[in-house]
N, C-alpha and C. Protein backbone atom coordinates (compact mmCIF):
# COMPACT_ATOMS: atom_id res chain seq x y z
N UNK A 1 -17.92 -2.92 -7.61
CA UNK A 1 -16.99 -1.92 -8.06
C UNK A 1 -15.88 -1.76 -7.03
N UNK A 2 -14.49 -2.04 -7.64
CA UNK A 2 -12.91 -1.77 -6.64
C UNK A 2 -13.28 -0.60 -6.33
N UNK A 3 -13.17 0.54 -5.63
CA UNK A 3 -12.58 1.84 -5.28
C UNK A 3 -11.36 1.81 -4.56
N UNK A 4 -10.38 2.03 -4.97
CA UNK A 4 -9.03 2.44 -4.04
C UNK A 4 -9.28 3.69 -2.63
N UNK A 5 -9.24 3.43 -1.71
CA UNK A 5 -9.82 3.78 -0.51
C UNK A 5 -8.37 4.14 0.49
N UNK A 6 -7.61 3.45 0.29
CA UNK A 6 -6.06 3.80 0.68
C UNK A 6 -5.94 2.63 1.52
N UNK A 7 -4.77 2.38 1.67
CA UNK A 7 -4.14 1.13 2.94
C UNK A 7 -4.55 1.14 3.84
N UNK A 8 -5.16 0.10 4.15
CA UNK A 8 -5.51 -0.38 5.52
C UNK A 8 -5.12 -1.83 5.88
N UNK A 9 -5.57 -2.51 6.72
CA UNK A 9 -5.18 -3.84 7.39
C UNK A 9 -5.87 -4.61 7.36
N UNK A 10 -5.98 -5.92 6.90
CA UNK A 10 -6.94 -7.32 7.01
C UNK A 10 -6.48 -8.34 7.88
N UNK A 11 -6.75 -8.97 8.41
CA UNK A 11 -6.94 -10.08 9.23
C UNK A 11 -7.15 -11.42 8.82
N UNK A 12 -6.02 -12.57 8.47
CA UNK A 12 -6.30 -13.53 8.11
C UNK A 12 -5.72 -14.69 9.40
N UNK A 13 -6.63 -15.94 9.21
CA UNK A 13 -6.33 -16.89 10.03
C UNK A 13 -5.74 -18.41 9.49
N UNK A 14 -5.11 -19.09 9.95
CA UNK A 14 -5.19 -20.76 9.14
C UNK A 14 -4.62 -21.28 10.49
N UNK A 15 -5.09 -23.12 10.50
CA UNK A 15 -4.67 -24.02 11.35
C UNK A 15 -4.11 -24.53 10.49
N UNK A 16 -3.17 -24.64 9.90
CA UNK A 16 -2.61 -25.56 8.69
C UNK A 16 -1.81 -24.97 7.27
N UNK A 17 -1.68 -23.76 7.59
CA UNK A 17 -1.13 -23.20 6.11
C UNK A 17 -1.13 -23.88 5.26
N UNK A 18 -2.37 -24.67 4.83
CA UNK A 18 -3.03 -24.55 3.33
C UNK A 18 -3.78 -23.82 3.54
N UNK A 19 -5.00 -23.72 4.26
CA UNK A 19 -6.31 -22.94 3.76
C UNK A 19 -6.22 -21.63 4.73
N UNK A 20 -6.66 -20.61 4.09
CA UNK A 20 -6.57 -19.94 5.12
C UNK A 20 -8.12 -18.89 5.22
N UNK A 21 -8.22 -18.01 6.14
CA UNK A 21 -9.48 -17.65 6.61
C UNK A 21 -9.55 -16.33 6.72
N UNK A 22 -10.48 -15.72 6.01
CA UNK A 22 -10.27 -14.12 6.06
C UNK A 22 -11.06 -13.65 6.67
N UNK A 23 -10.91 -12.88 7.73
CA UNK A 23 -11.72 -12.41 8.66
C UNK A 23 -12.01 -10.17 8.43
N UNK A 24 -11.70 -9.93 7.17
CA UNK A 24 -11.18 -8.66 6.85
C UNK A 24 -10.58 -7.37 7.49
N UNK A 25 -11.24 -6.58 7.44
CA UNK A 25 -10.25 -5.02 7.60
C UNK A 25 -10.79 -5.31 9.13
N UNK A 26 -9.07 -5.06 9.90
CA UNK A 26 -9.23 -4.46 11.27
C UNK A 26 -8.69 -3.05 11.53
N UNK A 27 -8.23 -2.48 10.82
CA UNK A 27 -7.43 -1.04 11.23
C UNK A 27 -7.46 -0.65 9.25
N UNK A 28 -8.81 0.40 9.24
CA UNK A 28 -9.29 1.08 8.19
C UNK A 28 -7.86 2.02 7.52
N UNK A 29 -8.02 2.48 6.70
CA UNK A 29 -7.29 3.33 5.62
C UNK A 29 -7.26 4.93 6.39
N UNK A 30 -6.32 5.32 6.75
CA UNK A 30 -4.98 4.70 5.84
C UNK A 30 -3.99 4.24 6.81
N UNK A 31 -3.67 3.26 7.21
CA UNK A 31 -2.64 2.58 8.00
C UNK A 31 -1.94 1.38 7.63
N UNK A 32 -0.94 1.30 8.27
CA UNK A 32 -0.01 0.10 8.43
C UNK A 32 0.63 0.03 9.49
N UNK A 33 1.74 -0.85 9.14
CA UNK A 33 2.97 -1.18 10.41
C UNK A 33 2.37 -1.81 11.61
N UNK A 34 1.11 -2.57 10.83
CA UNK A 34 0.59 -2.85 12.65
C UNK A 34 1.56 -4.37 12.55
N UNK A 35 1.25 -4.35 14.07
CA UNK A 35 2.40 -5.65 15.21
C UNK A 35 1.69 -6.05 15.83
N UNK A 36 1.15 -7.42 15.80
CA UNK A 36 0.20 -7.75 17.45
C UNK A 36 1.09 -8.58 18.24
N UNK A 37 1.03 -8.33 19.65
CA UNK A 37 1.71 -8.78 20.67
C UNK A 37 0.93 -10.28 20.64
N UNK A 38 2.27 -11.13 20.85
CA UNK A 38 1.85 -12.46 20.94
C UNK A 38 1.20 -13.31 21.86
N UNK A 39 0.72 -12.38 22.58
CA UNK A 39 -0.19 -13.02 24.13
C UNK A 39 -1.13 -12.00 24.75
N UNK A 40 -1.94 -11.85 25.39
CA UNK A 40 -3.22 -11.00 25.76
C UNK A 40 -2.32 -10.57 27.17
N UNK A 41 -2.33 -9.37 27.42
CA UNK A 41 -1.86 -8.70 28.38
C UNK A 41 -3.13 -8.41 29.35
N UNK A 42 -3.29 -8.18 30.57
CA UNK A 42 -4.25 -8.09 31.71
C UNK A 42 -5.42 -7.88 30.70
N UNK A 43 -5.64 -9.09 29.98
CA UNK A 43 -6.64 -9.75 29.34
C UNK A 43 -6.93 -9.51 28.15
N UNK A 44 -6.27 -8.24 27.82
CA UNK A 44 -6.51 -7.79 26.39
C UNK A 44 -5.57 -8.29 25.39
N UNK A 45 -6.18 -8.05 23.94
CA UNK A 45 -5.04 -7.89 23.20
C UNK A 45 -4.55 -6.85 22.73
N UNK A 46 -3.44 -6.56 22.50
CA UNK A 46 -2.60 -4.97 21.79
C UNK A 46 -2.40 -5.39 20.50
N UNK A 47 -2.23 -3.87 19.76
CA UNK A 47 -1.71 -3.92 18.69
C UNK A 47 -0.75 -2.53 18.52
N UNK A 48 0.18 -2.41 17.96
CA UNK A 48 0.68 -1.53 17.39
C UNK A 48 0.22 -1.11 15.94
N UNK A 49 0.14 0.07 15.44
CA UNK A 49 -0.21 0.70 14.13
C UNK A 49 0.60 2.20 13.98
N UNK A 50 0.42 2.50 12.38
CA UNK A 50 0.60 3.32 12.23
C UNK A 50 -0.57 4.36 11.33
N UNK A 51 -1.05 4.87 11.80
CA UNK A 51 -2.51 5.67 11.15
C UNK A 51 -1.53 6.79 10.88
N UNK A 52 -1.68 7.25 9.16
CA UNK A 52 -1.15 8.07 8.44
C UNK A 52 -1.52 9.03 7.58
N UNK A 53 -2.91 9.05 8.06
CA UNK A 53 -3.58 10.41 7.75
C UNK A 53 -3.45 11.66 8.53
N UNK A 54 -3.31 12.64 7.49
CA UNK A 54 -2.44 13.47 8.57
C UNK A 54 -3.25 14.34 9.67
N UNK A 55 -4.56 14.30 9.49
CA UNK A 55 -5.47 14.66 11.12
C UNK A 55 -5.00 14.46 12.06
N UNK A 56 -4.14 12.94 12.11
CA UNK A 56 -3.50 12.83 13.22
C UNK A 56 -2.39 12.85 13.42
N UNK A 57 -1.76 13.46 12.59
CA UNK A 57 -0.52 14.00 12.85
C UNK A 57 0.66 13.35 11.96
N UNK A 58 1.99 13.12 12.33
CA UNK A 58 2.98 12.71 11.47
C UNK A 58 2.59 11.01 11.39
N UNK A 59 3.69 9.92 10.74
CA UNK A 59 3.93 9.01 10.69
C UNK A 59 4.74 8.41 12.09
N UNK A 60 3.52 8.20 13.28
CA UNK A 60 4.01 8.12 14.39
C UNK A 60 3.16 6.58 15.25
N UNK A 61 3.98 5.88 16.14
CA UNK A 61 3.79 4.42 16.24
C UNK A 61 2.53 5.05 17.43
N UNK A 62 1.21 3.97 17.25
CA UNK A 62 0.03 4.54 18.17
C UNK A 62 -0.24 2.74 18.41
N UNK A 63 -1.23 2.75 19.57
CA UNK A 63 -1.06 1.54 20.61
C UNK A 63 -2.62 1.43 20.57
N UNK A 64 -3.77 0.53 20.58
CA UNK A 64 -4.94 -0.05 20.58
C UNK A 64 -5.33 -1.21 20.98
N UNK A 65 -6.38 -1.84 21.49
CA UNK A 65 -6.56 -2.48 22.10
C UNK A 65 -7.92 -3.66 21.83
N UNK A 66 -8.29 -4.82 21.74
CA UNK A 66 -8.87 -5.23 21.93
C UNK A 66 -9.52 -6.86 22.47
N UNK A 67 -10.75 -7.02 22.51
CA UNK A 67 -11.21 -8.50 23.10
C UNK A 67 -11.25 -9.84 22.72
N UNK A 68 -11.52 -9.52 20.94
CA UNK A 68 -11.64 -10.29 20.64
C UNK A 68 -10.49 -10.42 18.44
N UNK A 69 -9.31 -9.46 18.76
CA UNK A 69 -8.55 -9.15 17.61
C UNK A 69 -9.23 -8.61 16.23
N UNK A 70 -10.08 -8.58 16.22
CA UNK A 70 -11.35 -8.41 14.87
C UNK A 70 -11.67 -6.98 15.12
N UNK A 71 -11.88 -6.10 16.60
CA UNK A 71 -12.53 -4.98 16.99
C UNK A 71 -11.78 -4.25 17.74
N UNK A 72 -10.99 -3.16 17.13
CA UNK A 72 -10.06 -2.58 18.07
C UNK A 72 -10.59 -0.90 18.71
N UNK A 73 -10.16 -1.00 19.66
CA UNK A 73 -10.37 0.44 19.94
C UNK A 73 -9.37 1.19 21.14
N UNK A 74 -9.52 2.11 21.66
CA UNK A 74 -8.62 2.61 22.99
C UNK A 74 -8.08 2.92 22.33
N UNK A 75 -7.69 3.38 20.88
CA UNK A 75 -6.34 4.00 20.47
C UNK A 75 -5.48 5.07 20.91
N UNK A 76 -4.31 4.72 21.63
CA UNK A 76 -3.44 5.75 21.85
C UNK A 76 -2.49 6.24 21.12
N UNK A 77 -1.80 7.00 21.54
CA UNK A 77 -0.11 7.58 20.83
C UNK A 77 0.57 7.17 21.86
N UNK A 78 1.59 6.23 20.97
CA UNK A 78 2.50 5.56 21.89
C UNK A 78 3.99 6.25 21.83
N UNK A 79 4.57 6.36 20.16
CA UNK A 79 6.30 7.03 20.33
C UNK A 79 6.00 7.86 19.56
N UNK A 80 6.33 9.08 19.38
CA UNK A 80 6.63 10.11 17.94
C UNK A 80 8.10 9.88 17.45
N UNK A 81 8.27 10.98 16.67
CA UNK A 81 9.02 11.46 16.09
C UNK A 81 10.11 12.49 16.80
N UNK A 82 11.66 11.90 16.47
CA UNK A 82 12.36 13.19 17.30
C UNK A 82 13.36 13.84 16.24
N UNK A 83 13.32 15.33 16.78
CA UNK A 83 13.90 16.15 15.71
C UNK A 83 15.39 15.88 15.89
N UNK A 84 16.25 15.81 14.81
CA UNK A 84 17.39 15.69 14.92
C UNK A 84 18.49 14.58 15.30
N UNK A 85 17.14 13.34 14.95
CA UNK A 85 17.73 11.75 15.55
C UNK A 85 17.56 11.27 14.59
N UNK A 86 17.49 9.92 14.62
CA UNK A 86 17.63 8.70 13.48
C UNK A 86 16.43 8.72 12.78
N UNK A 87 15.01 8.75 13.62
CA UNK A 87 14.12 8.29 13.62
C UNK A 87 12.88 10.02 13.70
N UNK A 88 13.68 10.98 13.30
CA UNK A 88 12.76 11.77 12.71
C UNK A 88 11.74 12.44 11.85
N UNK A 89 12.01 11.77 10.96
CA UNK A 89 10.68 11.46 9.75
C UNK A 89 10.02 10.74 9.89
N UNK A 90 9.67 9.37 10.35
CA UNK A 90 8.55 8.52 10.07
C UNK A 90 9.25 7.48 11.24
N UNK A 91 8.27 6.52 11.95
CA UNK A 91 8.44 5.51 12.41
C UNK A 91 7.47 4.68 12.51
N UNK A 92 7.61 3.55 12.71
CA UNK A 92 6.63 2.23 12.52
C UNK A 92 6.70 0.87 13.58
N UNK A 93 6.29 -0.01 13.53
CA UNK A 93 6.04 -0.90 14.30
C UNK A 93 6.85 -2.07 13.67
N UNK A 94 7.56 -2.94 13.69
CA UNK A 94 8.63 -3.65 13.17
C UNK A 94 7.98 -4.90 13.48
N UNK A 95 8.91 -6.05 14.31
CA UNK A 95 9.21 -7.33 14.73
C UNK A 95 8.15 -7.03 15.60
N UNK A 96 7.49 -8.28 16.16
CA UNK A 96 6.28 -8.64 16.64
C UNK A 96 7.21 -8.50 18.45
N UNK A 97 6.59 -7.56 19.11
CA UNK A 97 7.43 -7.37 20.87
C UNK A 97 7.44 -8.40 21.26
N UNK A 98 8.51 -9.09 21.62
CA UNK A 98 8.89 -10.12 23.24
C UNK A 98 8.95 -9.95 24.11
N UNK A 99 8.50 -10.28 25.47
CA UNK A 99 8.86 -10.03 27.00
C UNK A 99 10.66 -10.30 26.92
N UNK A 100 10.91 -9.42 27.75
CA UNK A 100 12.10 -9.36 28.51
C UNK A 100 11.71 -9.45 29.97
N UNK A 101 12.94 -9.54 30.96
CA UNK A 101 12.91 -9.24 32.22
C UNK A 101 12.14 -7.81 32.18
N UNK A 102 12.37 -6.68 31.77
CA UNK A 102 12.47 -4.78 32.24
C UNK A 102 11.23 -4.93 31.43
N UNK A 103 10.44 -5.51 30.10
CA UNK A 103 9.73 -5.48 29.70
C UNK A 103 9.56 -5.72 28.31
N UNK A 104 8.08 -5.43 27.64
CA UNK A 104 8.15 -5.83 26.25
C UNK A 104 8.90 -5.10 25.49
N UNK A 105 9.85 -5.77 24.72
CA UNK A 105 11.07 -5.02 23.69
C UNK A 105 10.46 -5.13 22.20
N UNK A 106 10.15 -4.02 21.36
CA UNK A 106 9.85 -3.82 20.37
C UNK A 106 10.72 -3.25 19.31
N UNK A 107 11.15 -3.80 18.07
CA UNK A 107 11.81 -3.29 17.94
C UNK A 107 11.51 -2.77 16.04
N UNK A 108 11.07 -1.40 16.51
CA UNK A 108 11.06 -0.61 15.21
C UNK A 108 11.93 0.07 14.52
N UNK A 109 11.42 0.60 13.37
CA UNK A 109 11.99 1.21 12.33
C UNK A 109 11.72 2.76 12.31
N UNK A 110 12.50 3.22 11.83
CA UNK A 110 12.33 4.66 12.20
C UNK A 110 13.28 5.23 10.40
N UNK A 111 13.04 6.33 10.36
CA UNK A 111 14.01 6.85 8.82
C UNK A 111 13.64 8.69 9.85
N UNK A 112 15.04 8.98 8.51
CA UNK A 112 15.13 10.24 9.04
C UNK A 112 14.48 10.89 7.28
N UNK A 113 14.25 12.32 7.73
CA UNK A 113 13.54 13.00 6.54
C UNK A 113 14.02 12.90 5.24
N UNK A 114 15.28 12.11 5.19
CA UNK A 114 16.15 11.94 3.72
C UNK A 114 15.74 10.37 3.44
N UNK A 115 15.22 9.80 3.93
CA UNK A 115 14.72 8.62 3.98
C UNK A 115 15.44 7.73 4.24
N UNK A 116 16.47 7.71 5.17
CA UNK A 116 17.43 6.71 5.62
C UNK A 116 16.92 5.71 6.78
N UNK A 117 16.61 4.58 6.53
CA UNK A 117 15.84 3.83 7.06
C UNK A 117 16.74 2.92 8.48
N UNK A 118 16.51 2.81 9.53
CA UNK A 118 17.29 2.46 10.50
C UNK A 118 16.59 1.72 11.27
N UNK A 119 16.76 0.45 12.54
CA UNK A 119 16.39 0.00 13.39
C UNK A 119 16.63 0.38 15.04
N UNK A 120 15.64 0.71 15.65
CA UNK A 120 16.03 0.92 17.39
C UNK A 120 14.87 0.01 17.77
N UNK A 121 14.73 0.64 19.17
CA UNK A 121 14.05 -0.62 20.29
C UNK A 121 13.09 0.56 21.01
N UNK A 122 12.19 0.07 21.39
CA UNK A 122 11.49 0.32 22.47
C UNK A 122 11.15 -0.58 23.49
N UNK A 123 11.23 0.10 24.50
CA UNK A 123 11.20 -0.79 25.75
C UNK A 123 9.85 -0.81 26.52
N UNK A 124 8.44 -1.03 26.49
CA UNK A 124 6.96 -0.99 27.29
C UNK A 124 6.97 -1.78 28.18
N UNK A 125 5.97 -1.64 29.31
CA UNK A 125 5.61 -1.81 30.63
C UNK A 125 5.18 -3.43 30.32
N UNK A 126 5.50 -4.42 31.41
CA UNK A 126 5.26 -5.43 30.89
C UNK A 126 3.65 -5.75 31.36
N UNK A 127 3.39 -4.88 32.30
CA UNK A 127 1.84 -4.86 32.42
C UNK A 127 1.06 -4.11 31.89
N UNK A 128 1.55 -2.61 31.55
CA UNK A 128 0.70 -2.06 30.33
C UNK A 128 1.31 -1.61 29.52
N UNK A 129 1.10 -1.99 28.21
CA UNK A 129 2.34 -1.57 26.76
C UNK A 129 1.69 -0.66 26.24
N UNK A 130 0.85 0.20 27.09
CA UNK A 130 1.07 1.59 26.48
C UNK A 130 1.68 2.72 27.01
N UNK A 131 2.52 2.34 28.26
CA UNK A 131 3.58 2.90 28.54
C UNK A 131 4.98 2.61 28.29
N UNK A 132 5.79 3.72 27.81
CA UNK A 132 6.94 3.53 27.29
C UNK A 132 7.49 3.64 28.05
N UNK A 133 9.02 2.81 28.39
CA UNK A 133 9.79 3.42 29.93
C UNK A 133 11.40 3.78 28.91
N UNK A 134 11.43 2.83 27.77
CA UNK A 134 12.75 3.28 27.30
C UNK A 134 12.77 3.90 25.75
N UNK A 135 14.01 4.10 25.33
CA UNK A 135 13.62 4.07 23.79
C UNK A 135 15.48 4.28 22.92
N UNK A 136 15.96 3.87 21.92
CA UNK A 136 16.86 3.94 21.15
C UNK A 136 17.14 5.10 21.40
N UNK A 137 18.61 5.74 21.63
CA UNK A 137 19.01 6.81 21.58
C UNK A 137 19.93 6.81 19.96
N UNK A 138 20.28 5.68 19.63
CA UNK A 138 20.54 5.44 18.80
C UNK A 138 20.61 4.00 17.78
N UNK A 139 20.47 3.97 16.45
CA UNK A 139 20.04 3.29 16.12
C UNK A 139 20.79 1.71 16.46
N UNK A 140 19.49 0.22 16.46
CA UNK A 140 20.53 -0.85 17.02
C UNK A 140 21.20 -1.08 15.70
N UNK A 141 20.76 -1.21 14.65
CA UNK A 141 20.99 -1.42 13.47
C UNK A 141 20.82 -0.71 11.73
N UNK A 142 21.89 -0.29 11.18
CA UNK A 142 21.52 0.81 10.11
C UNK A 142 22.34 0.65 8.60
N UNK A 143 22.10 1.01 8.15
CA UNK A 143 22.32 0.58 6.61
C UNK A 143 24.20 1.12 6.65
N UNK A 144 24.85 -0.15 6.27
CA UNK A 144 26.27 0.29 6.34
C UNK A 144 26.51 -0.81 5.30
N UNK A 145 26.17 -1.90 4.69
CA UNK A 145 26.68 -2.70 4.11
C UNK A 145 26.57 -2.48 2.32
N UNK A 146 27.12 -2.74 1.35
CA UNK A 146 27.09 -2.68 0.00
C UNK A 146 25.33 -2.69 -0.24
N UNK A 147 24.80 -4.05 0.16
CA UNK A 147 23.35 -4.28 0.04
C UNK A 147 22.46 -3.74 0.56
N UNK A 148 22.60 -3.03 1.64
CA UNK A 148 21.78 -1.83 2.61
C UNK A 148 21.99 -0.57 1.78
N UNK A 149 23.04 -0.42 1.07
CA UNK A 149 23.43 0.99 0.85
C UNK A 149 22.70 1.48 -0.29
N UNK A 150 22.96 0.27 -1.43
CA UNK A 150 22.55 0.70 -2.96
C UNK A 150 21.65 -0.56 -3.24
N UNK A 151 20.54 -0.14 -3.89
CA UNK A 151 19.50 -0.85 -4.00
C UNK A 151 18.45 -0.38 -5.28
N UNK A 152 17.07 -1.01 -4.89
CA UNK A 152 16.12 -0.26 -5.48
C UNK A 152 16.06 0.77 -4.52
N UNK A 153 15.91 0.88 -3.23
CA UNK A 153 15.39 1.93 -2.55
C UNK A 153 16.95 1.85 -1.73
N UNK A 154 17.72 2.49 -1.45
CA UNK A 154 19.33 2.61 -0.64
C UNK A 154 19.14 3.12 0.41
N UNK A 155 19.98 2.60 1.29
CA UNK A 155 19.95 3.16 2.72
C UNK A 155 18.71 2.67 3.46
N UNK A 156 18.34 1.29 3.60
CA UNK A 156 16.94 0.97 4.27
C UNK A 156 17.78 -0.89 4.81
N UNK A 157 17.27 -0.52 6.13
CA UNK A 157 17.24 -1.77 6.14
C UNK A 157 15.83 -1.47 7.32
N UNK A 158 15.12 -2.91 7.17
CA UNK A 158 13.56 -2.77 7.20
C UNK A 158 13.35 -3.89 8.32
N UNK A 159 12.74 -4.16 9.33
CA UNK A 159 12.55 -5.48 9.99
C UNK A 159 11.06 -6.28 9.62
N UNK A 160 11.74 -7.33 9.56
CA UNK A 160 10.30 -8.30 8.32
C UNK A 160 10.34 -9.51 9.71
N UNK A 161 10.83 -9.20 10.68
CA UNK A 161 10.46 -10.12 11.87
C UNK A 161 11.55 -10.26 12.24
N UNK A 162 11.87 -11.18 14.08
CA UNK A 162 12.17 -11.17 14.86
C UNK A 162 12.07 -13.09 15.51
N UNK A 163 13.35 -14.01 15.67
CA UNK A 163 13.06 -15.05 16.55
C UNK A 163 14.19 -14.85 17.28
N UNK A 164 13.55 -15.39 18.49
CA UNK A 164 14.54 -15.09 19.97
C UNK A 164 14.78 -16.34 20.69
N UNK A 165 16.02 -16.55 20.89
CA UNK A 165 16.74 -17.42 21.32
C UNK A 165 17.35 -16.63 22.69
N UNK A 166 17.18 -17.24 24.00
CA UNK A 166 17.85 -16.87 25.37
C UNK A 166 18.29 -15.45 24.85
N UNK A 167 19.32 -15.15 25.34
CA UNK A 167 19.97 -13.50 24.52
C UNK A 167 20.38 -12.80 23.26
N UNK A 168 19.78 -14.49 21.95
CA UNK A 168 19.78 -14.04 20.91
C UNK A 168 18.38 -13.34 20.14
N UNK A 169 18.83 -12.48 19.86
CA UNK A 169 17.65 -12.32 18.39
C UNK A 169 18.06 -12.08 17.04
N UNK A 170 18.03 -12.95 16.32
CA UNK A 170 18.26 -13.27 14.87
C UNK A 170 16.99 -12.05 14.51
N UNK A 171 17.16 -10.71 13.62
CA UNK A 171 15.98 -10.09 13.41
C UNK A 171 16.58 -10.18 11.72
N UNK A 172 15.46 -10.63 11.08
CA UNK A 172 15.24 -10.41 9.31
C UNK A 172 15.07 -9.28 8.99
N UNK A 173 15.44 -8.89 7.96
CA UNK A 173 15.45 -8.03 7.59
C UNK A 173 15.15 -7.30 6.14
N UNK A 174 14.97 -6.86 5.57
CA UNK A 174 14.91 -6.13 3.80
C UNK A 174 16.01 -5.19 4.03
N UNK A 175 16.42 -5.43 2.87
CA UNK A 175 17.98 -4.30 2.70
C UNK A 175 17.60 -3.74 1.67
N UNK A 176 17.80 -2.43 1.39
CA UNK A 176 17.36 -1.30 0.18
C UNK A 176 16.32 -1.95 -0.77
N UNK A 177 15.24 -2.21 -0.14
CA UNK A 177 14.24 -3.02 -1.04
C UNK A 177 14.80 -3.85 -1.89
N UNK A 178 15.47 -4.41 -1.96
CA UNK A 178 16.39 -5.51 -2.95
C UNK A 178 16.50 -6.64 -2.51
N UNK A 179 17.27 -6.91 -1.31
CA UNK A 179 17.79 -8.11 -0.58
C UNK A 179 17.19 -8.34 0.56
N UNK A 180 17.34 -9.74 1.47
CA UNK A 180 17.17 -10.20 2.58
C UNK A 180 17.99 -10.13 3.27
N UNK A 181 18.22 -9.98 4.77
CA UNK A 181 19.03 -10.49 5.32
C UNK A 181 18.79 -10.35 6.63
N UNK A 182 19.72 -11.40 7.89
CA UNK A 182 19.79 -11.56 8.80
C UNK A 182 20.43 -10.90 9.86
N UNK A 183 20.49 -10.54 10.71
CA UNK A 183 20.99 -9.66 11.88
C UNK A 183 21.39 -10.22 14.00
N UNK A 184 21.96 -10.50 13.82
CA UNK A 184 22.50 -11.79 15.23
C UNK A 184 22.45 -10.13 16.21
N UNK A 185 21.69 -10.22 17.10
CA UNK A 185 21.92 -9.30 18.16
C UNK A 185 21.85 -9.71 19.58
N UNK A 186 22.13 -9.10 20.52
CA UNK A 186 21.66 -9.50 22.20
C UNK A 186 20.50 -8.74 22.66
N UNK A 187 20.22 -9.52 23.32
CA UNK A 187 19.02 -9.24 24.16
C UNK A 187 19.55 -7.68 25.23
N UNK A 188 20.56 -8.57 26.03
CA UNK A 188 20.78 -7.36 26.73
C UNK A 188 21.58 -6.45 26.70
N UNK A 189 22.53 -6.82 25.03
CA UNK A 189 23.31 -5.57 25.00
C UNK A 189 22.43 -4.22 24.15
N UNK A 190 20.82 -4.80 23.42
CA UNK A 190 19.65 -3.82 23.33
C UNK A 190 19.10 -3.37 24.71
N UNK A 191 18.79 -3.93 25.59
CA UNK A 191 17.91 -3.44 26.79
C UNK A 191 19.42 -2.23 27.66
N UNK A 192 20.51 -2.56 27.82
CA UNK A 192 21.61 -2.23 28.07
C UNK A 192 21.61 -0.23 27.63
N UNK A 193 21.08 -0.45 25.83
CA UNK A 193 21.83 0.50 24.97
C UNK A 193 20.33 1.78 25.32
N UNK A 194 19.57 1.07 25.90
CA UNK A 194 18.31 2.28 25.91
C UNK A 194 18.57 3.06 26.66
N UNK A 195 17.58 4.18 26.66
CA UNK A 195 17.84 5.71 27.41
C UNK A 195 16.27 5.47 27.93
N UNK A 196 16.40 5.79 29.32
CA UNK A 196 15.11 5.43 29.88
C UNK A 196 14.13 7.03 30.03
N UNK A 197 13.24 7.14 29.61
CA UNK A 197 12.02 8.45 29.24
C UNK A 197 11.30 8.72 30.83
């Protein structure tokens, strides 16, 4: 018997994108927005999530940890919510973090309570990413174009991933739930634009 249980996260693997390998739920209902960092930090692995039951509070990016990617635990609170910014209603975990020089650059999504969906950065410790040292004072990227604007869902542009070239990052994107599209940014005119916490 299905029971709808609410969103949570599964875990799949493949050497070959044909077959692939399901290893199931790592981060239970009700969550999303998780991000795993692409390399084991002082041995661990991280993940970013968003747990959205409201016991724990708003729609706010939280940081976890584990040995072997299948079993997470250590869950912290990593960014909230700020009143009267871009990123005051809800935020999430975006493009999968890259090392920089200053540290791992993450770069999430945030909407304000009207649901205007926007992109900033966070800046974490490159030895422990559950400290934050920077964060978007304002957004790097935000719905201004015909296809960002009016949509199925308007005013969203969404990050669906991240490849980095020397000071480029090409970040993908969803535009008002409708369209795709691409985004050419710098490395250090993001690390540049942060406000350090």
């Amino acid at each position: 018997m299905n029971v709808y249980v609410g969103i949570g996260v599964a875990m799949a693997s493949t050497e070959d994108f044909r077959g692939v390998r399901r290893h199931g739920m790592i981060f239970g209902p009700d969550n999303k927005d998780v991000v795993l960092f692409p390399e084991k930090v002082n041995g661990k692995y991280y993940a970013l999530h968003r747990p959205t039951v409201k016991s724990v509070g708003s729609s706010e990016i939280w940081i976890a940890e584990s040995d072997n990617l299948r079993y997470w635990g250590n869950h912290r609170h990593l960014a909230g919510l700020r009143e009267g910014k871009w990123d005051s209603g809800r935020i999430g975990g975006g493009a999968v973090p890259f090392r920089t020089e200053r540290g791992w650059l993450e770069l999430y999504h945030g909407a304000t309570r009207e649901h205007r969906y926007c992109m900033g950065a966070l800046l974490l410790d490159a030895g422990d990413p559950a400290k934050v040292i920077a964060r978007s004072p304002q957004p790097i990227l935000e719905p201004e174009a015909g296809c960002e604007t009016r949509g199925f869902f308007g005013g969203v542009v969404f990050s669906c991933g991240a490849l980095v070239d020397g000071d480029t990052v090409r970040l993908y994107y969803g535009a008002a739930d409708t369209s795709m599209a691409c985004a050419r940014l710098s490395v250090r005119e993001i690390l540049d634009s942060l406000e350090y916490v």
